[in-house]
Protein backbone atom coordinates (compact mmCIF):
# COMPACT_ATOMS: atom_id res chain seq x y z
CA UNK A 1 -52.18 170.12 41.57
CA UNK A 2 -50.90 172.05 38.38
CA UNK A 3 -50.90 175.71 37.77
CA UNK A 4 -50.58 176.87 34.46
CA UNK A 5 -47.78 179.98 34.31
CA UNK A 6 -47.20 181.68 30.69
CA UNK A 7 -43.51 180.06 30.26
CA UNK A 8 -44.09 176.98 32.41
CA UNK A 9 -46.50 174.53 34.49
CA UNK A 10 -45.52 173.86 37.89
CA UNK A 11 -46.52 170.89 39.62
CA UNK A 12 -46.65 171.08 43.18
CA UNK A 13 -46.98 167.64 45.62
CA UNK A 14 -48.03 167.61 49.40
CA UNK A 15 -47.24 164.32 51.34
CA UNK A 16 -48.57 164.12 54.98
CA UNK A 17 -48.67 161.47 57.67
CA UNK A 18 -45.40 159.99 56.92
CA UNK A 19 -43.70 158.22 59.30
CA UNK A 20 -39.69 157.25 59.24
CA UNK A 21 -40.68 153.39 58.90
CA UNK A 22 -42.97 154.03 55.28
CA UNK A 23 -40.81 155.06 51.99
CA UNK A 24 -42.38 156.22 49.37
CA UNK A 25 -41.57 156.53 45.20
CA UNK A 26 -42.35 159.68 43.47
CA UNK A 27 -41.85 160.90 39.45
CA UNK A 28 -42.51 164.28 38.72
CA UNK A 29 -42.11 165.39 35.44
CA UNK A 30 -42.34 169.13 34.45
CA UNK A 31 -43.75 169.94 31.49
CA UNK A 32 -43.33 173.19 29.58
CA UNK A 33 -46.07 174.34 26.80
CA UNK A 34 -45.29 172.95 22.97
CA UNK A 35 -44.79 175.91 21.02
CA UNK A 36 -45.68 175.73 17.52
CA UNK A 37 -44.73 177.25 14.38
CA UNK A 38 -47.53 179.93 14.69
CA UNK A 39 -46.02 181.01 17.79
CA UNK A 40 -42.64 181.73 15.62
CA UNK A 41 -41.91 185.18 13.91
CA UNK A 42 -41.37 184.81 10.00
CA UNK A 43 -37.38 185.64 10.78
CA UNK A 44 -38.08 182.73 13.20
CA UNK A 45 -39.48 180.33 10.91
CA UNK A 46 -37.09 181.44 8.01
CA UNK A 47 -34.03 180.37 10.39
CA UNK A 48 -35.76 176.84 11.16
CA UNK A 49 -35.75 176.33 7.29
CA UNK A 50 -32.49 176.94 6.59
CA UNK A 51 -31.28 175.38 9.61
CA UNK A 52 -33.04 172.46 8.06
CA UNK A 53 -31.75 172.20 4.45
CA UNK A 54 -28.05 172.97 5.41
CA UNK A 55 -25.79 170.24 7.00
CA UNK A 56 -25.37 171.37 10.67
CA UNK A 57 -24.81 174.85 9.88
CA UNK A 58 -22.70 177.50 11.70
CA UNK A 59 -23.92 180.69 12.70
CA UNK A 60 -22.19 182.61 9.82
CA UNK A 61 -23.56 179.69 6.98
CA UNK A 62 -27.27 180.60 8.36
CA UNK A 63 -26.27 184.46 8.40
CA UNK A 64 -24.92 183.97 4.52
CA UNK A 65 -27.94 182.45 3.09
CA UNK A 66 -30.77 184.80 4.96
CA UNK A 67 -28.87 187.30 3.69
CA UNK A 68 -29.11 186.06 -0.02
CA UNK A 69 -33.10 186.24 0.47
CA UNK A 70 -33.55 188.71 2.37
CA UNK A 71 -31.10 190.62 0.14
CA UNK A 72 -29.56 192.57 2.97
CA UNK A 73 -27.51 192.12 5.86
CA UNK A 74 -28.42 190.35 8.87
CA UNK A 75 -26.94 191.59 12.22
CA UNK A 76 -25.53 189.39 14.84
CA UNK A 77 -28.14 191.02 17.32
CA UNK A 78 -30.91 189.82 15.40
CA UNK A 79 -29.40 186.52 13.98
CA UNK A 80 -28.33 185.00 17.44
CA UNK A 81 -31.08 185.81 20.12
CA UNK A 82 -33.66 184.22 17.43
CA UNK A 83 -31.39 181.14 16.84
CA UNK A 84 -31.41 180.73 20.78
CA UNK A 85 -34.82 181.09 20.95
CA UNK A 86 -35.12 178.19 18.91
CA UNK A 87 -33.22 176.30 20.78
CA UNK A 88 -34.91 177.07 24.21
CA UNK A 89 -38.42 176.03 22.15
CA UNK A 90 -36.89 172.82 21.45
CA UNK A 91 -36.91 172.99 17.50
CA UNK A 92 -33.28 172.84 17.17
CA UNK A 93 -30.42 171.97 19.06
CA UNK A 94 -26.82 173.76 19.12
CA UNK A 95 -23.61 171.72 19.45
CA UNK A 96 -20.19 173.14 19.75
CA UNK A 97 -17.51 172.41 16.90
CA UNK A 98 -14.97 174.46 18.39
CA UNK A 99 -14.06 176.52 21.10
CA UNK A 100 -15.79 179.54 18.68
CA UNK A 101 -17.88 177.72 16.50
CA UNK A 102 -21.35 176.54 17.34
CA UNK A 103 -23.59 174.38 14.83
CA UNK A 104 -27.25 174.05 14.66
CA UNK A 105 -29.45 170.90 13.61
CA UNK A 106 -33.22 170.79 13.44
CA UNK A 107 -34.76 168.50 16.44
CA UNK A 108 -37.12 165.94 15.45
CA UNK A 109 -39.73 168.21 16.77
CA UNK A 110 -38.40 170.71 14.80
CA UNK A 111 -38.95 168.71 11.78
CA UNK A 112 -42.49 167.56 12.99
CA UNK A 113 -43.07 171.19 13.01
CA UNK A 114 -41.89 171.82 9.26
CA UNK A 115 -43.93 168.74 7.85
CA UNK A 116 -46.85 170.50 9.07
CA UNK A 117 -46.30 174.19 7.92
CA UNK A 118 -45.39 172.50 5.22
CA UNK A 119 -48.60 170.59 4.68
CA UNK A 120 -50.87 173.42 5.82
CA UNK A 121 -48.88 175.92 3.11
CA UNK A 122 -49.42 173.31 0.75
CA UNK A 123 -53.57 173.01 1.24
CA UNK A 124 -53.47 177.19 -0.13
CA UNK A 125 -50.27 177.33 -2.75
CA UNK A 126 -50.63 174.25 -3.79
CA UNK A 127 -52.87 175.01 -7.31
CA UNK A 128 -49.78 178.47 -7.85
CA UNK A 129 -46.57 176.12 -7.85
């Protein structure tokens, strides 16, 4: 039986009637929902971008170029919570350079997930660029 929570499913299994002499294999898998760009915040989506068009950014390198667009600064409250975020969706993955410095890379879900913003931007702006 599966129950559907907001942040997770939970499976739950009930085995009866087993005696010492029967064995028995069981997989359970736990699934958590997909969430999809939609489900991002623009400052969200921006960071999977640039995440995706630098070479295993840092922190700071991500920081530097929102800051260029957005044409203001970008604090570390805002900038790190949303890149971990990402990261817990599964759209990009952090890896450790140094004992300070953390990098990010797009998943290949993450990508998935740009093709297709991509694609469904491009069915509207298409014709204007």
């Amino acid at each position: 039986m599966t129950s559907d929570y907001s942040s997770m499913t939970v499976l739950s299994v009930e085995i009866a009637n087993l005696s010492p002499s029967n064995s028995i294999d069981i997989s359970i898998v736990l699934t958590y929902p997909q969430e999809d760009m939609y489900d991002l915040t623009g400052f969200q989506r921006d960071l999977l971008y640039v995440i995706g068009g630098l070479d295993e950014p840092h922190g700071l390198a991500i920081k530097e170029e929102l800051e260029k667009y957005y044409e203001k600064e970008i604090h570390h409250g805002r900038l790190y919570p949303n890149l971990d975020t990402l990261v817990d969706k599964g759209l990009v993955e952090k890896g450790t350079r140094d004992r300070r410095t953390n990098f990010y890379t797009v998943t290949r879900r993450g990508q998935r997930e740009l093709e297709d913003r991509r694609s469904w931007e491009d069915q509207y702006v298409e014709d204007l660029v």
